[in-house]
N, C-alpha and C. Protein backbone atom coordinates (compact mmCIF):
# COMPACT_ATOMS: atom_id res chain seq x y z
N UNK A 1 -11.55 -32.88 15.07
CA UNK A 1 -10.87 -34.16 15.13
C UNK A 1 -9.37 -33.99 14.94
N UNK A 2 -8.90 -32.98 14.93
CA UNK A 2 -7.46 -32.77 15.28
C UNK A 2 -6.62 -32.46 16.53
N UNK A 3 -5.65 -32.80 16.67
CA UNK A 3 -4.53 -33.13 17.70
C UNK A 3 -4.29 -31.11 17.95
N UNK A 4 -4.23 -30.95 19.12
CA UNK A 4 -3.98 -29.62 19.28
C UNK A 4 -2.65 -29.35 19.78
N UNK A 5 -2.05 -30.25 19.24
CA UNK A 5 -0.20 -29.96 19.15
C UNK A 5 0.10 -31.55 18.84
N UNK A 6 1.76 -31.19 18.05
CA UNK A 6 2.50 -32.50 18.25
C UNK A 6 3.02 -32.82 19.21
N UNK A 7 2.81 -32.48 20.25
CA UNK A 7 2.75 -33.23 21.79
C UNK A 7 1.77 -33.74 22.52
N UNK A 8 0.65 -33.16 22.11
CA UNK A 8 -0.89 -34.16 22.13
C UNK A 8 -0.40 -35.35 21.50
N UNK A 9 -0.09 -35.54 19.86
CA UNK A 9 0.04 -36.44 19.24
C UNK A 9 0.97 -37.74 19.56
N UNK A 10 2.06 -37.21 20.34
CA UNK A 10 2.58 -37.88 20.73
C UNK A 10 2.68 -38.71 21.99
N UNK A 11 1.89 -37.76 22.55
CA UNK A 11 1.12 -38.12 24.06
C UNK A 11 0.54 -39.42 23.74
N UNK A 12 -0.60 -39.09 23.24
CA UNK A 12 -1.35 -40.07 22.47
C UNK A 12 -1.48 -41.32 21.87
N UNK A 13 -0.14 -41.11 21.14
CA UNK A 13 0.37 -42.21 20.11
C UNK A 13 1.10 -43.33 20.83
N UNK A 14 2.15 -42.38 22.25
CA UNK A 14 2.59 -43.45 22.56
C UNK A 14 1.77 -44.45 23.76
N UNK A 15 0.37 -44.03 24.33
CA UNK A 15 -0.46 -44.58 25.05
C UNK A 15 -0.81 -45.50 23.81
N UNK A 16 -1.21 -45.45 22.59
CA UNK A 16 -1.56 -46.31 21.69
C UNK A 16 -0.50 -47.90 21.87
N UNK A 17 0.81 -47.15 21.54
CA UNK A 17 1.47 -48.21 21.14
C UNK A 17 2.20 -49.21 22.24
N UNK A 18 1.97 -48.04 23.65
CA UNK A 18 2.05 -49.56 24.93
C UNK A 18 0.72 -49.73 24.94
N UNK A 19 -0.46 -49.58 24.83
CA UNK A 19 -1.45 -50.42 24.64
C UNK A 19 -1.58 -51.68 23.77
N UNK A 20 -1.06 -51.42 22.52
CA UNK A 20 -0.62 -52.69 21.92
C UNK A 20 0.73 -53.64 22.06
N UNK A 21 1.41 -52.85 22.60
CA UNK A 21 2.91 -53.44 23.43
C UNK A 21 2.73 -54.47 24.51
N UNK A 22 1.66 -54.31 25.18
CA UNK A 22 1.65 -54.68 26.91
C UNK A 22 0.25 -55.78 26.53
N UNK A 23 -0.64 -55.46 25.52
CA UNK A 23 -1.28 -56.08 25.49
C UNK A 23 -1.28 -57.92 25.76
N UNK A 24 -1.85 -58.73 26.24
CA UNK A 24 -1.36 -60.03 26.56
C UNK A 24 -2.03 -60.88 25.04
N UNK A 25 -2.46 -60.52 24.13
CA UNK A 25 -2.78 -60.89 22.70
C UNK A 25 -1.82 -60.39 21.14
N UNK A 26 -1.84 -59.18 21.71
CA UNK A 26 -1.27 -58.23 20.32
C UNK A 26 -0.08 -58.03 20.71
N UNK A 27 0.58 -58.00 22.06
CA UNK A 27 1.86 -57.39 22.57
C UNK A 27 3.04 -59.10 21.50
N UNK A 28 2.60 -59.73 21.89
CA UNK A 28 3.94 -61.36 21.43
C UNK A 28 3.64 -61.54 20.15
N UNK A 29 1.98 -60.93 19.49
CA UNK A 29 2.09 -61.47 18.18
C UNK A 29 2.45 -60.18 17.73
N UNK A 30 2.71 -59.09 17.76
CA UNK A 30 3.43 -58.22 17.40
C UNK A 30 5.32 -58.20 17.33
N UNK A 31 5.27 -58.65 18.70
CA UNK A 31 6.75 -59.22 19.15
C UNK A 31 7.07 -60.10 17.81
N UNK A 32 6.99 -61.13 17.85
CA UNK A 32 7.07 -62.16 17.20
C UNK A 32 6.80 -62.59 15.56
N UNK A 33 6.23 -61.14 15.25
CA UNK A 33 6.07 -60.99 13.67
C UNK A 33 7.37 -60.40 13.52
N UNK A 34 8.07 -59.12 14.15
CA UNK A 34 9.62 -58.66 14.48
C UNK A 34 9.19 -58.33 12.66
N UNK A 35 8.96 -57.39 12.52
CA UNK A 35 8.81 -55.88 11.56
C UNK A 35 8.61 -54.87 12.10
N UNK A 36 10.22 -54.04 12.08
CA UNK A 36 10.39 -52.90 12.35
C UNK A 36 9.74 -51.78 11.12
N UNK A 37 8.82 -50.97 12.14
CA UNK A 37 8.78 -49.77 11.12
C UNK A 37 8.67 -48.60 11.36
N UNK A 38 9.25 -47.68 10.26
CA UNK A 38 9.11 -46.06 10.59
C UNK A 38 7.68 -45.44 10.17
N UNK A 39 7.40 -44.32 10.86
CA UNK A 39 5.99 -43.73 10.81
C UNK A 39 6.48 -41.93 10.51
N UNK A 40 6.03 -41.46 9.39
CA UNK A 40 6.22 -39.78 9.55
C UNK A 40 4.74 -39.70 9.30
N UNK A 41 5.09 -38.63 10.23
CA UNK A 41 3.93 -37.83 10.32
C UNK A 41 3.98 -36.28 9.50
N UNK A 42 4.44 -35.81 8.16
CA UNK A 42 4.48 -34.74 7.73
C UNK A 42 3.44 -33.62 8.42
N UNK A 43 2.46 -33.94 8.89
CA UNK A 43 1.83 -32.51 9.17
C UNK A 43 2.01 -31.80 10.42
N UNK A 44 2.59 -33.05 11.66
CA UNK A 44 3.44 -32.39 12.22
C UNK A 44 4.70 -32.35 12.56
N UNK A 45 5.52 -32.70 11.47
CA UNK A 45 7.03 -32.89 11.21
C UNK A 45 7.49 -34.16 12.66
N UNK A 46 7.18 -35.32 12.52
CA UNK A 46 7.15 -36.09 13.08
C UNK A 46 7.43 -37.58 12.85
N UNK A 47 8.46 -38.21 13.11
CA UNK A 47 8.91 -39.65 13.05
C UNK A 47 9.07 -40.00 13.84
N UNK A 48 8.56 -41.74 14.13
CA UNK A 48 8.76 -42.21 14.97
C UNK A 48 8.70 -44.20 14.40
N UNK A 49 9.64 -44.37 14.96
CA UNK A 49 10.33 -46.00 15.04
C UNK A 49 10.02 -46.81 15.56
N UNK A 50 9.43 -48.47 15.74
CA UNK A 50 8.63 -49.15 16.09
C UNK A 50 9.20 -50.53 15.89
N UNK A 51 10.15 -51.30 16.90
CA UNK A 51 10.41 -52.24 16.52
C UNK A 51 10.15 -53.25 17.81
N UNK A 52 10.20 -54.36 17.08
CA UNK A 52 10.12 -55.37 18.73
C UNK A 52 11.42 -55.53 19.30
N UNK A 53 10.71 -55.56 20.57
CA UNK A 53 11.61 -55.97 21.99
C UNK A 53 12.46 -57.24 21.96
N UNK A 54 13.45 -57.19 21.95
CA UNK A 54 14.84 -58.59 22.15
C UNK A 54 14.16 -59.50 23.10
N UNK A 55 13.77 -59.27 24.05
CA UNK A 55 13.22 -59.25 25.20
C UNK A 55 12.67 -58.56 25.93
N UNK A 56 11.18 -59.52 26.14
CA UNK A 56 9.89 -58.76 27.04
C UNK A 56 10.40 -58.44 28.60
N UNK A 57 10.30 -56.89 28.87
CA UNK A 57 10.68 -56.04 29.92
C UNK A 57 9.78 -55.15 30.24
N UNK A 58 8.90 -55.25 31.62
CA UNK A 58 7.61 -54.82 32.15
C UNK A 58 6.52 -54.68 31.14
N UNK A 59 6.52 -55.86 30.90
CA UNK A 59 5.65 -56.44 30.08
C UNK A 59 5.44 -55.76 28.42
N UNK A 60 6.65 -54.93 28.21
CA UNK A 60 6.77 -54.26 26.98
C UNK A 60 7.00 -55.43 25.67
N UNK A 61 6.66 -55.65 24.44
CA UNK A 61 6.86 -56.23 23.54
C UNK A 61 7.30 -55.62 22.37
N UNK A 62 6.95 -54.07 22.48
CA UNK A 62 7.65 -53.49 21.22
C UNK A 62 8.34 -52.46 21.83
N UNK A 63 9.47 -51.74 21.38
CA UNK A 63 10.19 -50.34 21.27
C UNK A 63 9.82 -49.17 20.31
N UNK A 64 9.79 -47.88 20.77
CA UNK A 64 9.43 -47.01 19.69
C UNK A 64 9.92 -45.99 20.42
N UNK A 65 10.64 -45.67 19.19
CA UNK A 65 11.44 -43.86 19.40
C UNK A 65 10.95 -42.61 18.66
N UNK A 66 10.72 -42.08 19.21
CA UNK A 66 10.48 -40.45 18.26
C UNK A 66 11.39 -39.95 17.77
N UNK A 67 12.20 -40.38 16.46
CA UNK A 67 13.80 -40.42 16.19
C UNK A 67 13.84 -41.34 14.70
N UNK A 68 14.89 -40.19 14.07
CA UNK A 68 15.50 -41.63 13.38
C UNK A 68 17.08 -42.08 13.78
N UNK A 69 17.21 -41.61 14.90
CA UNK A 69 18.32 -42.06 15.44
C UNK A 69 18.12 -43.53 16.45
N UNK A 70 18.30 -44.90 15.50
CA UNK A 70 17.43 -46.13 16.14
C UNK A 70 18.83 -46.72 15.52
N UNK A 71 18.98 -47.93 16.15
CA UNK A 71 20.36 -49.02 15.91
C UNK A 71 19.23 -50.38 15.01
N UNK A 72 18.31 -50.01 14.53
CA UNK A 72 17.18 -50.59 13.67
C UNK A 72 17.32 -50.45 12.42
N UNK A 73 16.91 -51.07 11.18
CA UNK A 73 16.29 -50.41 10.08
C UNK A 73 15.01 -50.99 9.75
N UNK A 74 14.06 -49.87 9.05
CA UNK A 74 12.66 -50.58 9.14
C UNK A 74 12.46 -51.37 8.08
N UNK A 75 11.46 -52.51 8.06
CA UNK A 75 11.54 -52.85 7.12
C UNK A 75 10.22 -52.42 6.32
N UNK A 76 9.77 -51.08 6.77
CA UNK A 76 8.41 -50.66 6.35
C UNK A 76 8.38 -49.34 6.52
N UNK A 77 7.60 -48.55 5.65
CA UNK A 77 8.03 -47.10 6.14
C UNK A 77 6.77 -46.78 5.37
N UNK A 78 5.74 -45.82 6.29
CA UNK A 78 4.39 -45.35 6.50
C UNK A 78 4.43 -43.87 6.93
N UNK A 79 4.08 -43.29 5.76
CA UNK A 79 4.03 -41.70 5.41
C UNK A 79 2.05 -41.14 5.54
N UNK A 80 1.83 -40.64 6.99
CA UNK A 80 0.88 -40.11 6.55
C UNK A 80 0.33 -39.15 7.79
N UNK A 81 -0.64 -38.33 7.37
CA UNK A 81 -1.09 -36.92 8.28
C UNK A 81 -1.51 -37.74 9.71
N UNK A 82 -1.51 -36.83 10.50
CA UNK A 82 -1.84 -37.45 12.06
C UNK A 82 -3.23 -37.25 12.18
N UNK A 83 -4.08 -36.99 11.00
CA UNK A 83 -5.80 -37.32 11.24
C UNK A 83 -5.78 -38.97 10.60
N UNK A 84 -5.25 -39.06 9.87
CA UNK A 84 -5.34 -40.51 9.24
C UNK A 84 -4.75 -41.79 10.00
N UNK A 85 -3.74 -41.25 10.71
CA UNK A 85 -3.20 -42.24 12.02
C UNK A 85 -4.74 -42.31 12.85
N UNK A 86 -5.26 -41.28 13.25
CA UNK A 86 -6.06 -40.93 14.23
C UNK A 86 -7.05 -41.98 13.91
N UNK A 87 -7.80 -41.53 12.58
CA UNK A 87 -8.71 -42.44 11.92
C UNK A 87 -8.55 -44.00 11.84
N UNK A 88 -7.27 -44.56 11.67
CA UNK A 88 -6.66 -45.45 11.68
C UNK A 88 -6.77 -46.39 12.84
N UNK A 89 -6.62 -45.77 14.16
CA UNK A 89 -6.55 -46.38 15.39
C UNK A 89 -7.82 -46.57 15.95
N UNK A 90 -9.04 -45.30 15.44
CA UNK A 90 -10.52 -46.05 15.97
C UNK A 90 -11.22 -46.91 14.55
N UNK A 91 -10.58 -47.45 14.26
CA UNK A 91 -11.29 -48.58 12.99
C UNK A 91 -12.21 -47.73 12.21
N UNK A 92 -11.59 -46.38 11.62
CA UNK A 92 -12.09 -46.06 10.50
C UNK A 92 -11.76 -45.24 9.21
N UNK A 93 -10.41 -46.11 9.34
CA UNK A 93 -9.71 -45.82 8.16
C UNK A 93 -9.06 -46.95 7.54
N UNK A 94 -10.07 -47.80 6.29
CA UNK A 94 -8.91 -48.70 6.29
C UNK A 94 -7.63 -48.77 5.19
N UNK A 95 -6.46 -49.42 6.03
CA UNK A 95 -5.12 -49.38 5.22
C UNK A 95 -4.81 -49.13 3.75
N UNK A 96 -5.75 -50.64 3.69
CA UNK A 96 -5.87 -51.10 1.84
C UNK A 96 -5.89 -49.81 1.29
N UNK A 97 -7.48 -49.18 1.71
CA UNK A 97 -7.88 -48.20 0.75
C UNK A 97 -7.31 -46.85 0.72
N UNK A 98 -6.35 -46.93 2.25
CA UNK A 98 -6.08 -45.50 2.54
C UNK A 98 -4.60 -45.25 1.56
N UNK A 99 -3.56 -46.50 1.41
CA UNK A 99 -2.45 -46.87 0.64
C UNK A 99 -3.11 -46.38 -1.27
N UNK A 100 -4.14 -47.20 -1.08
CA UNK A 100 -4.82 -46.56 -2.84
C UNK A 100 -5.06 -45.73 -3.31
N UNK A 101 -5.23 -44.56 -1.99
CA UNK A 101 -5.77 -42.92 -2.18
C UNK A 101 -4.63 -42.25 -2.01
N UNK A 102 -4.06 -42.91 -2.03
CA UNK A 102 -2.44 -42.43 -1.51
C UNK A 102 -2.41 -41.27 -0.21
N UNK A 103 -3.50 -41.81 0.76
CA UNK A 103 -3.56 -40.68 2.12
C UNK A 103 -2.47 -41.62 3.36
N UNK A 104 -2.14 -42.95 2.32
CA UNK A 104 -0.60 -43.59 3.43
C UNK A 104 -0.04 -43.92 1.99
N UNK A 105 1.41 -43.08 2.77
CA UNK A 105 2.06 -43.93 1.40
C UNK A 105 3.27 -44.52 1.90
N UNK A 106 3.67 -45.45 1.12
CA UNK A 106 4.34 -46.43 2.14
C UNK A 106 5.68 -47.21 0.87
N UNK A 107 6.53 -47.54 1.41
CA UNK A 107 7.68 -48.43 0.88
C UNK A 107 8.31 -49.19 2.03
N UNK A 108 8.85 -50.54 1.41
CA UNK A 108 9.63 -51.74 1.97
C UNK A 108 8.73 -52.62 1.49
N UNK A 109 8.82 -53.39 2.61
CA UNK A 109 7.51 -54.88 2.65
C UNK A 109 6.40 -54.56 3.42
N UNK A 110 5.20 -53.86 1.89
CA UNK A 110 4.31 -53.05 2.62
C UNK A 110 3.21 -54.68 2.88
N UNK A 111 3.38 -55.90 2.16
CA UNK A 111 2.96 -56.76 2.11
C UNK A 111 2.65 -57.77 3.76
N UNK A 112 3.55 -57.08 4.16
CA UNK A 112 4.50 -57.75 5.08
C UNK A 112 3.75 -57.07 6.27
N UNK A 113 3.43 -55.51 6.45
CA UNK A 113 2.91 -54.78 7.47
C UNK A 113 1.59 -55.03 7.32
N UNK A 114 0.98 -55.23 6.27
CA UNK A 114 -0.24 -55.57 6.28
C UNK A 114 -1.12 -56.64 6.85
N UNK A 115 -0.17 -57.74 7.27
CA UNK A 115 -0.24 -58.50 7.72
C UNK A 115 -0.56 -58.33 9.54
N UNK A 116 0.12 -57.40 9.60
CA UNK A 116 -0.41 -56.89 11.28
C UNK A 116 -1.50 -56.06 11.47
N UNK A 117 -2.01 -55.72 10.36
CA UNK A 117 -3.85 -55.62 10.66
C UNK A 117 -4.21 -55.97 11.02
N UNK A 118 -4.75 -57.39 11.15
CA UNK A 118 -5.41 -58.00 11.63
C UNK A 118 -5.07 -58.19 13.37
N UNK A 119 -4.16 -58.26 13.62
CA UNK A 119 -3.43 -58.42 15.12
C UNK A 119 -3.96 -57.32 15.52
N UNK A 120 -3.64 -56.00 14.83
CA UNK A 120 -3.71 -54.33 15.96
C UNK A 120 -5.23 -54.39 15.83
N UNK A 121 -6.01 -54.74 15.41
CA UNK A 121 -7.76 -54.68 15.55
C UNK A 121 -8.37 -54.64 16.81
N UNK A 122 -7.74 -55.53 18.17
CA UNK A 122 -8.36 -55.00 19.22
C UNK A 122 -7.85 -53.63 19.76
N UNK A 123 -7.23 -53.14 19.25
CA UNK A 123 -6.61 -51.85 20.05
C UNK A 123 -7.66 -50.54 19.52
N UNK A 124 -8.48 -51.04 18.81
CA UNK A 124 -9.34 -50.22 17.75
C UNK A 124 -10.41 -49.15 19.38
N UNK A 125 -11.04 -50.45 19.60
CA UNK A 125 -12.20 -50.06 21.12
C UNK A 125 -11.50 -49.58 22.17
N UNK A 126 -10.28 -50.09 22.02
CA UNK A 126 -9.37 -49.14 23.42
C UNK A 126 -9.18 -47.79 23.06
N UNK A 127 -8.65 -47.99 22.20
CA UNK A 127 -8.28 -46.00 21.43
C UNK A 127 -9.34 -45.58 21.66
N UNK A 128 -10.60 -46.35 20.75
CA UNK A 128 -11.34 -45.11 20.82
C UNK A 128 -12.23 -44.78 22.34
N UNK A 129 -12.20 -46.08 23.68
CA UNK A 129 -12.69 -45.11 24.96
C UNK A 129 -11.67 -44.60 25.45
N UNK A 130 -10.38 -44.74 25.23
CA UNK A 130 -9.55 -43.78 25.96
C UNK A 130 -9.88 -42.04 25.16
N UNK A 131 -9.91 -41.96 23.89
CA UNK A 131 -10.66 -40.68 23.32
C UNK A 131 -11.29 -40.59 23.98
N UNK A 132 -12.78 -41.18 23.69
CA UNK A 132 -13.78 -40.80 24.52
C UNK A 132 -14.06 -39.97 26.41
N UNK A 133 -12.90 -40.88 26.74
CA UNK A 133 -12.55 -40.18 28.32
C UNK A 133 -12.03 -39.04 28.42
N UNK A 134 -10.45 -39.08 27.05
CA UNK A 134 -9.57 -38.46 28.14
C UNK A 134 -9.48 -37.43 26.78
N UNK A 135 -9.71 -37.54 25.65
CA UNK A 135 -9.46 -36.30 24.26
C UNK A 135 -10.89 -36.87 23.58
N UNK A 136 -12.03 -35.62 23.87
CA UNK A 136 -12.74 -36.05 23.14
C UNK A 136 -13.37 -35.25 21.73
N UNK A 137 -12.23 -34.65 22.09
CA UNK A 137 -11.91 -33.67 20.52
C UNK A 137 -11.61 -34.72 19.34
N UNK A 138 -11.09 -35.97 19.72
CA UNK A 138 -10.27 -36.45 18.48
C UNK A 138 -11.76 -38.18 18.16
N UNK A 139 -12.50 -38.03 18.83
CA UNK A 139 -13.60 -39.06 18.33
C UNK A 139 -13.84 -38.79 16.70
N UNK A 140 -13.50 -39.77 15.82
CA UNK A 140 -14.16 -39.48 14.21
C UNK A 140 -15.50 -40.18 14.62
């Protein structure tokens, strides 16, 4: 169930996040919550930035850079291994408990990101048949 490079991972991650970008449910209520946040990935020395779109452009609703070079600041910042992202995106890792085990650890308005749980939930069945098709190394 691991990524066989941080360019898999990133491959990956960013099919995740125009999946929830473009989405016609999660893409505006994501937009429209407008909480920027940073994501490291320590295990494979990896950050990446996540904020909404000023304006929706080919049907994009959020921005995300592999960088902390962003004209952003987040207002959330989510520290954790790229199996727990992984776990995360097919609905079986949850936040609450993963923040308590300290396998995400997180500062800003973690109150605040939590709140977009509930929104990213359909992206759960997409992740996991796009695994299923196209990496099926990474099915938990």
């Amino acid at each position: 169930m691991s990524f066989k490079s941080a360019n898999e991972f990133r491959e990956v991650m960013d099919r995740v996040f125009d999946l929830m970008s473009t989405d016609p449910d999660m893409g505006p209520k994501l937009r429209d919550a407008r909480t920027p946040q940073r994501f490291e990935f320590p295990d494979l020395d990896l950050v990446c930035n996540v904020t909404y779109a000023d304006e929706v452009s080919d049907g994009q609703n959020l921005r995300w850079v592999w960088s902390d070079s962003v004209d952003w600041d987040p207002e959330v910042e989510m520290k954790m291994d790229s199996e727990v992202a992984n776990r995360y995106f097919q609905g079986k890792e949850n936040v609450a408990m993963a923040i308590a085990r300290r396998r995400i650890k997180t500062s800003g308005n973690v109150k605040k990101a939590l709140t977009l749980v509930p929104i990213t939930k359909p992206v759960y069945a997409q992740y996991r048949a796009m695994l299923e098709d196209e990496y099926p190394h990474l099915v938990a």
